[in-house]
C-alpha atoms as a PDB file:
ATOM      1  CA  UNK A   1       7.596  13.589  -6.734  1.00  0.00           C
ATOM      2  CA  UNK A   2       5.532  16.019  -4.763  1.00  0.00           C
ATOM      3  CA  UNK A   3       8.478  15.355  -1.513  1.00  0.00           C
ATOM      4  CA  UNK A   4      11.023  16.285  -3.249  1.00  0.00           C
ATOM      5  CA  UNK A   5       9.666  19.540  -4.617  1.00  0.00           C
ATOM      6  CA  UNK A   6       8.673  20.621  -0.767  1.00  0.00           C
ATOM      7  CA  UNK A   7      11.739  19.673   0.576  1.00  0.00           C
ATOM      8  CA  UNK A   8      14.201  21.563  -1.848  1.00  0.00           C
ATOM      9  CA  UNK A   9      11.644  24.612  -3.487  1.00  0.00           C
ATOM     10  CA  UNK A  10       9.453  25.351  -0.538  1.00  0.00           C
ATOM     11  CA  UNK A  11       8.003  28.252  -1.645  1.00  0.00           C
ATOM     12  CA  UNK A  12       7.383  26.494  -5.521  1.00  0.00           C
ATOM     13  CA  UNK A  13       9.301  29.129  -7.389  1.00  0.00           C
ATOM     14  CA  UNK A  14      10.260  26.572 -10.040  1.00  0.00           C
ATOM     15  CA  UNK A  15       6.441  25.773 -10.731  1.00  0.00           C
ATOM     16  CA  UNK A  16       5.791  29.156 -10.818  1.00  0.00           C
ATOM     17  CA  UNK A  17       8.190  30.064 -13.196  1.00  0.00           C
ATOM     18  CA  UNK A  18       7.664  27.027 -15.651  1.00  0.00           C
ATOM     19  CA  UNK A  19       4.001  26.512 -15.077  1.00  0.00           C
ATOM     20  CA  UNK A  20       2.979  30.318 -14.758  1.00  0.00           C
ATOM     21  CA  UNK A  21      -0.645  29.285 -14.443  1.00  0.00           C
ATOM     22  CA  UNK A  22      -0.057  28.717 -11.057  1.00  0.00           C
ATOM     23  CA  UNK A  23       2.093  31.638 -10.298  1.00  0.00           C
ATOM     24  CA  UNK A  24      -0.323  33.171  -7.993  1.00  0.00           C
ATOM     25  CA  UNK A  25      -1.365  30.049  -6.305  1.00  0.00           C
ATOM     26  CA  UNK A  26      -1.052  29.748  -2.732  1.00  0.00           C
ATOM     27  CA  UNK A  27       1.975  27.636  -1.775  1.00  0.00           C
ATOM     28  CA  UNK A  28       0.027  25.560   0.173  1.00  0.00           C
ATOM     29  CA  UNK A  29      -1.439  24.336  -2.641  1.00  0.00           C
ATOM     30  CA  UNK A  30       1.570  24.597  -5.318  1.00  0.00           C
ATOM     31  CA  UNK A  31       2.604  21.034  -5.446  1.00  0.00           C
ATOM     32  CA  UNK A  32      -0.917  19.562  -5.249  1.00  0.00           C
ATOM     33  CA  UNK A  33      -3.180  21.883  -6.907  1.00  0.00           C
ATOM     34  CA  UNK A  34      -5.621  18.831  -7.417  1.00  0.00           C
ATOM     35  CA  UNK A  35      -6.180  19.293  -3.294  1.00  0.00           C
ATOM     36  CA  UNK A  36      -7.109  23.244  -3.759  1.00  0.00           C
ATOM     37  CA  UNK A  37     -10.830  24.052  -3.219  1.00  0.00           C
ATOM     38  CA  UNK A  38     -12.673  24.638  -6.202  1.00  0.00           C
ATOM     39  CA  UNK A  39     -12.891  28.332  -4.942  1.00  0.00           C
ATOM     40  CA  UNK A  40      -9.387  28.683  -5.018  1.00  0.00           C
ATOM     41  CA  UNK A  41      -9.292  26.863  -8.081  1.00  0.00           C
ATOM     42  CA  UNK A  42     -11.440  29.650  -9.643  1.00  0.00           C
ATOM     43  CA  UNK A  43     -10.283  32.370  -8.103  1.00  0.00           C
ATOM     44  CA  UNK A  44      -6.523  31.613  -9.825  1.00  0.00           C
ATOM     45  CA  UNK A  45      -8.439  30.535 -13.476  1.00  0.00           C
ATOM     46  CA  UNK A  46      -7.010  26.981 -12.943  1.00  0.00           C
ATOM     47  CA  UNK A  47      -9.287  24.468 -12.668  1.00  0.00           C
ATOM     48  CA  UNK A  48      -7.954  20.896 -12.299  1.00  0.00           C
ATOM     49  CA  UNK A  49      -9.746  18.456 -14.909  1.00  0.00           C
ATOM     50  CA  UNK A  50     -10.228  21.117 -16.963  1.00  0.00           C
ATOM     51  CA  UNK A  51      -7.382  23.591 -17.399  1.00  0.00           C
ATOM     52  CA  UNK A  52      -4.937  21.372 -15.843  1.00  0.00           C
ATOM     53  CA  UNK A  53      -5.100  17.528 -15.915  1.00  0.00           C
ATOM     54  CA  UNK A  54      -5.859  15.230 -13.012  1.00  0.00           C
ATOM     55  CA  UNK A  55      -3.157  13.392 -11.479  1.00  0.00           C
ATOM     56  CA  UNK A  56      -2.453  10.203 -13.775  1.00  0.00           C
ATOM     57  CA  UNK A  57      -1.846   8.145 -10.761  1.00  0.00           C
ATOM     58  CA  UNK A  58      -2.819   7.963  -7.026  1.00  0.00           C
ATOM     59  CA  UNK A  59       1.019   8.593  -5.945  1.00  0.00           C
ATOM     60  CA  UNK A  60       0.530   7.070  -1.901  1.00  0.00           C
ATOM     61  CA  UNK A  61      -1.237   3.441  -2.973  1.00  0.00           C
ATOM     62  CA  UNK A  62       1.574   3.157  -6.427  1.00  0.00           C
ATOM     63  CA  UNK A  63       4.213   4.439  -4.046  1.00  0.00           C
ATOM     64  CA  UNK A  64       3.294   1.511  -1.550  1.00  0.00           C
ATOM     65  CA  UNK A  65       2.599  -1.018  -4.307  1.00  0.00           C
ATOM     66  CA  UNK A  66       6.511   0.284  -5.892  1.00  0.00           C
ATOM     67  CA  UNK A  67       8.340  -0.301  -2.265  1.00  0.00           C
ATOM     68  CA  UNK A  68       6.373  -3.738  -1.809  1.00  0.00           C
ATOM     69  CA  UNK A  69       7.800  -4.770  -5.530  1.00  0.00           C
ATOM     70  CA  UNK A  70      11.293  -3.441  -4.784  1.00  0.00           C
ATOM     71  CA  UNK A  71      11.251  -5.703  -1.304  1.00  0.00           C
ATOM     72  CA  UNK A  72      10.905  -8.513  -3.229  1.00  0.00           C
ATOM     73  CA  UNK A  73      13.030  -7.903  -5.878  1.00  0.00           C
ATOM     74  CA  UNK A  74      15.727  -7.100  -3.276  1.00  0.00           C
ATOM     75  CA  UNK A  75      14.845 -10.496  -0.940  1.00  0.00           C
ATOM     76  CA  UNK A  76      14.526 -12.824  -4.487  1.00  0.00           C
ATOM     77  CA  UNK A  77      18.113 -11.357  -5.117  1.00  0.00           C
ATOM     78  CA  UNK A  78      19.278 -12.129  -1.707  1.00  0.00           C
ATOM     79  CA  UNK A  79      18.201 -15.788  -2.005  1.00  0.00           C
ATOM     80  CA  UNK A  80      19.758 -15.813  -5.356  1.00  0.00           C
ATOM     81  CA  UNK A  81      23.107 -14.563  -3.936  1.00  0.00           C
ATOM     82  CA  UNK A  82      23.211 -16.560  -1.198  1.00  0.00           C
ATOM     83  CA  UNK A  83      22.087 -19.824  -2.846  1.00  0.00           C
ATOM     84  CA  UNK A  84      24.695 -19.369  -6.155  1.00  0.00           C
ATOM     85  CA  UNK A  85      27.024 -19.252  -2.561  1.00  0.00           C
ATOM     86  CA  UNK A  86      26.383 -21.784  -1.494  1.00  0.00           C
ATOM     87  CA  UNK A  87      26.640 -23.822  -4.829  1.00  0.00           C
ATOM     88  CA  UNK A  88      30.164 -22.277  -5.271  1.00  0.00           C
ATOM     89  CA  UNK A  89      31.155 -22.979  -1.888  1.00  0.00           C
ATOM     90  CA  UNK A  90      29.989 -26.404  -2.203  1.00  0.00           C
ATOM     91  CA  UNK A  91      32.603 -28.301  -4.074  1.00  0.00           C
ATOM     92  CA  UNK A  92      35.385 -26.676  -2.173  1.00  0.00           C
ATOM     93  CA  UNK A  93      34.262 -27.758   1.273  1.00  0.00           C
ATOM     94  CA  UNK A  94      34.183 -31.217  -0.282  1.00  0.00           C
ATOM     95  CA  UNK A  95      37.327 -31.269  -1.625  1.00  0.00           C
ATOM     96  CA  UNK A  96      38.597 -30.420   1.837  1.00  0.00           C
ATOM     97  CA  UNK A  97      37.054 -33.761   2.932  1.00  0.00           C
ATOM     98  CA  UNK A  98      38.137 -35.790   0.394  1.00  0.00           C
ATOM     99  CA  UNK A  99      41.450 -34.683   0.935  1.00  0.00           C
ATOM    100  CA  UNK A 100      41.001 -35.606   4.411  1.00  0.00           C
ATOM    101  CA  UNK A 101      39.917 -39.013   3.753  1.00  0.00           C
ATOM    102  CA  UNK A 102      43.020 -39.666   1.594  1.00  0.00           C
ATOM    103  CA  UNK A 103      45.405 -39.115   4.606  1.00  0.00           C
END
């Protein structure tokens, strides 16, 4: 979440206008104000835990743990795929040797 905002509002004028707590925060600091020193923190009247919650989640370990659980999901649906294959394609290549054999 914090990428995208960077790469498409690099100067955080959306935050600034929705959240306008953090209007005068450095941009530095607009997408993660949880990483601003306390004295910044203070110095704009926003400090995080208390004015403004905490992140809920640690977004690079859940972001890791979310592309580990996608992998699989993709790879179990490739074996899936490929194994419904080669159950479908299964019968057919025997029919082409049983027709053989009947020659």
């Amino acid at each position: 979440p914090v990428a995208f905002g960077k790469k498409t509002d690099k100067d955080g004028e959306y935050i600034r206008k929705w959240l306008p707590q953090f209007k005068d925060w450095p941009t530095k600091y607009i997408y993660e104000p949880w990483n601003a020193p306390l004295a910044i923190q203070q110095q704009n009247g926003v400090i995080i835990g208390e004015d403004y919650p905490h992140p809920i989640v640690e977004h690079k370990s859940i972001s890791k743990s979310n592309m580990a659980r996608m992998k699989a999901a993709y790879d179990e649906h490739k074996a899936t795929v490929a194994a419904a294959s080669k159950v479908k394609d299964g019968p057919k290549t025997l029919s082409k040797k049983r027709a053989r054999t009947k020659k």
